[in-house]
C-alpha atoms as a PDB file:
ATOM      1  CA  UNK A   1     103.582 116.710  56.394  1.00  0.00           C
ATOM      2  CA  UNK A   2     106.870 116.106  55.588  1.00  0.00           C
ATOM      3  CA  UNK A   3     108.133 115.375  59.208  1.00  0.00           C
ATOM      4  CA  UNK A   4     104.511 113.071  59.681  1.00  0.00           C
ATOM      5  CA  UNK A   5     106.050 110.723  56.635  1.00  0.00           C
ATOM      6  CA  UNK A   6     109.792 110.500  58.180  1.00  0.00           C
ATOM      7  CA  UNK A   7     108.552 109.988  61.496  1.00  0.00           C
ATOM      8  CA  UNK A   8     105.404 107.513  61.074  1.00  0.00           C
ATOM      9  CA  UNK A   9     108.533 104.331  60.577  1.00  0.00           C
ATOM     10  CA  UNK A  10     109.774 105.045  63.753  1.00  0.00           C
ATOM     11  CA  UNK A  11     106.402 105.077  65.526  1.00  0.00           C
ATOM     12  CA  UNK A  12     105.091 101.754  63.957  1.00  0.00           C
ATOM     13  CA  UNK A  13     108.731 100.579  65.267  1.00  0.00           C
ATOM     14  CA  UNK A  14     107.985 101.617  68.550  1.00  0.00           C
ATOM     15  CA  UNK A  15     104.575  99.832  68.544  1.00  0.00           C
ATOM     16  CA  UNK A  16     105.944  96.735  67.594  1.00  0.00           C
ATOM     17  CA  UNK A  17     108.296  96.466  70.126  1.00  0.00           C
ATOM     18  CA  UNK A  18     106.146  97.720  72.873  1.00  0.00           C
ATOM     19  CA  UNK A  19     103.286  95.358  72.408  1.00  0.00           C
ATOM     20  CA  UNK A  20     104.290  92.309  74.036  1.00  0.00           C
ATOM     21  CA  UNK A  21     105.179  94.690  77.145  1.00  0.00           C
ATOM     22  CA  UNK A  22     101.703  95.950  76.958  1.00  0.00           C
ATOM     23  CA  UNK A  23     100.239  92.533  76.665  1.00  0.00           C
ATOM     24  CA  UNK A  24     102.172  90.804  79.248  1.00  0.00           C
ATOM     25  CA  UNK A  25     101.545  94.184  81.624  1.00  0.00           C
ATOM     26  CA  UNK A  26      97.665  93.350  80.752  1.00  0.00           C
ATOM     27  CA  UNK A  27      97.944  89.637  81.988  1.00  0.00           C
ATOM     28  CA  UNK A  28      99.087  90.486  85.348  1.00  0.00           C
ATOM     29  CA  UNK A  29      95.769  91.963  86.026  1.00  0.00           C
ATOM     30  CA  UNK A  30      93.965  88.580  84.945  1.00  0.00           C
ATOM     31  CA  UNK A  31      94.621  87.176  88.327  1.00  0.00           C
ATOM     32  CA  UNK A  32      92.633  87.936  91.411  1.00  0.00           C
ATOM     33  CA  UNK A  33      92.748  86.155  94.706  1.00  0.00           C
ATOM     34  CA  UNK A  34      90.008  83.318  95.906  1.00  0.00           C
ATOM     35  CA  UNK A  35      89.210  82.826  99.843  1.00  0.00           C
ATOM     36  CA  UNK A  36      89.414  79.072 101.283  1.00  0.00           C
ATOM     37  CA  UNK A  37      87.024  79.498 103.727  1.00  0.00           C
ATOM     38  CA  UNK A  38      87.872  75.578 105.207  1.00  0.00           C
ATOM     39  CA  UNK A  39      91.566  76.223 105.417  1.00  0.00           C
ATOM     40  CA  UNK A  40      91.446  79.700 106.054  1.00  0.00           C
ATOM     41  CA  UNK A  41      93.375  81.179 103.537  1.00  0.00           C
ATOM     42  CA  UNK A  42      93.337  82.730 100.222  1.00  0.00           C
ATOM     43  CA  UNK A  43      94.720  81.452  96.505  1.00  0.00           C
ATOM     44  CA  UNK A  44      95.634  83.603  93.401  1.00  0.00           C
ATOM     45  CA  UNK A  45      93.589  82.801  90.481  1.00  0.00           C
ATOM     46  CA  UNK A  46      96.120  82.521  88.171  1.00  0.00           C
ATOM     47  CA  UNK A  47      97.770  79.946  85.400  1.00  0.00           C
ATOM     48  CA  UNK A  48      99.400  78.220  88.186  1.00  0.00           C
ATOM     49  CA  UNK A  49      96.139  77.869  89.900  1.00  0.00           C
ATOM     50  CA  UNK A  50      94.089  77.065  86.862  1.00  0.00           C
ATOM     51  CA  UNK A  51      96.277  74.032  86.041  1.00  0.00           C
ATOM     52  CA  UNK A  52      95.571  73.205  89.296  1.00  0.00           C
ATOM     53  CA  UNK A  53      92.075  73.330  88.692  1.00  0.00           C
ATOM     54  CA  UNK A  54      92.231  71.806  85.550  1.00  0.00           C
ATOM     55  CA  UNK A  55      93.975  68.456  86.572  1.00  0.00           C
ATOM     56  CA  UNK A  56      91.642  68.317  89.413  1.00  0.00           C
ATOM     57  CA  UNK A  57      88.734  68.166  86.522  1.00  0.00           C
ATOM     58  CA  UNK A  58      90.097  65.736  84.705  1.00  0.00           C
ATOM     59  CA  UNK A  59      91.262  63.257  87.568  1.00  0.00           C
ATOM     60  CA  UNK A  60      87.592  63.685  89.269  1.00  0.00           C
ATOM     61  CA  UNK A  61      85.600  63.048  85.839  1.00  0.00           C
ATOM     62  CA  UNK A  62      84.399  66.467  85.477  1.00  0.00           C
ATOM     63  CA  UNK A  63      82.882  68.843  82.563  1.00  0.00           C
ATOM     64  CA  UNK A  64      84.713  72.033  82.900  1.00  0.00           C
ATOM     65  CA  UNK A  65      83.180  74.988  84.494  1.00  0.00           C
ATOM     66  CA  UNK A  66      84.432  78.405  85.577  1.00  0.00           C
ATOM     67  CA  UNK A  67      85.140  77.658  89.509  1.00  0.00           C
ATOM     68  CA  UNK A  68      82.978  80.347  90.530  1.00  0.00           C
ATOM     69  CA  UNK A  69      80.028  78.772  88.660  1.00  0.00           C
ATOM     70  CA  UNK A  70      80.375  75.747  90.808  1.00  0.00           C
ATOM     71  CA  UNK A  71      78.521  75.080  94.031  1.00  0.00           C
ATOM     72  CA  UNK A  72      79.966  75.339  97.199  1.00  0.00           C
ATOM     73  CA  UNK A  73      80.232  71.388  97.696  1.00  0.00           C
ATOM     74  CA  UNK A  74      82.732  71.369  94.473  1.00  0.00           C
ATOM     75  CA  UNK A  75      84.389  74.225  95.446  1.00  0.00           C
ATOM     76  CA  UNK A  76      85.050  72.798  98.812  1.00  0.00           C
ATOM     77  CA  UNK A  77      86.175  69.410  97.272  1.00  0.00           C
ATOM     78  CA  UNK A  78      88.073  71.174  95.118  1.00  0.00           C
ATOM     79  CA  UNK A  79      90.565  72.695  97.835  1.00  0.00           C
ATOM     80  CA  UNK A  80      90.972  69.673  99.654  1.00  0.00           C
ATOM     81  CA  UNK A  81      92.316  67.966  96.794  1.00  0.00           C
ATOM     82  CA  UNK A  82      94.248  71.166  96.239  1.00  0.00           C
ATOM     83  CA  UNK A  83      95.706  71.513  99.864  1.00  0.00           C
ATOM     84  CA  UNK A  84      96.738  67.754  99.034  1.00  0.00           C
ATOM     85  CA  UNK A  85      98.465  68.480  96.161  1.00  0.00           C
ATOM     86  CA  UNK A  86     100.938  71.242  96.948  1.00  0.00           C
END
């Protein structure tokens, strides 16, 4: 018990400094690819592409939606404007 009470400081230490390794290591995995089937190629889904995204919302008028939830149309529309806007 008495090594448990000396040691549990060092632990919660360790925690604390591991966790924004852990969380960072965790966001890596948020991003997945997406196919361009028009220009043949494929996109990672990730903050750089969701700003993307999101400026092409707001410059075309339009609600927000996940990209996947969109119809094929907007998805297409969407990656013209994209391929304009390297």
């Amino acid at each position: 018990m008495r090594l448990f009470n000396r040691a549990w400081p060092v632990l919660l230490l360790f925690a604390a400094l591991s966790a924004p390794a852990v969380i960072a290591g965790c966001a890596e995995h948020n991003t997945y690819r997406v196919y361009d089937r028009d220009h043949d190629d494929y996109h990672r889904w990730d903050q750089h592409e969701i700003a993307f995204y999101s400026q092409w919302e707001h410059e075309t008028h339009r609600d927000h939606r996940d990209f996947d939830k969109r119809d094929e149309s907007e998805q297409k529309e969407y990656w013209n404007w994209r391929h304009s806007h390297q």
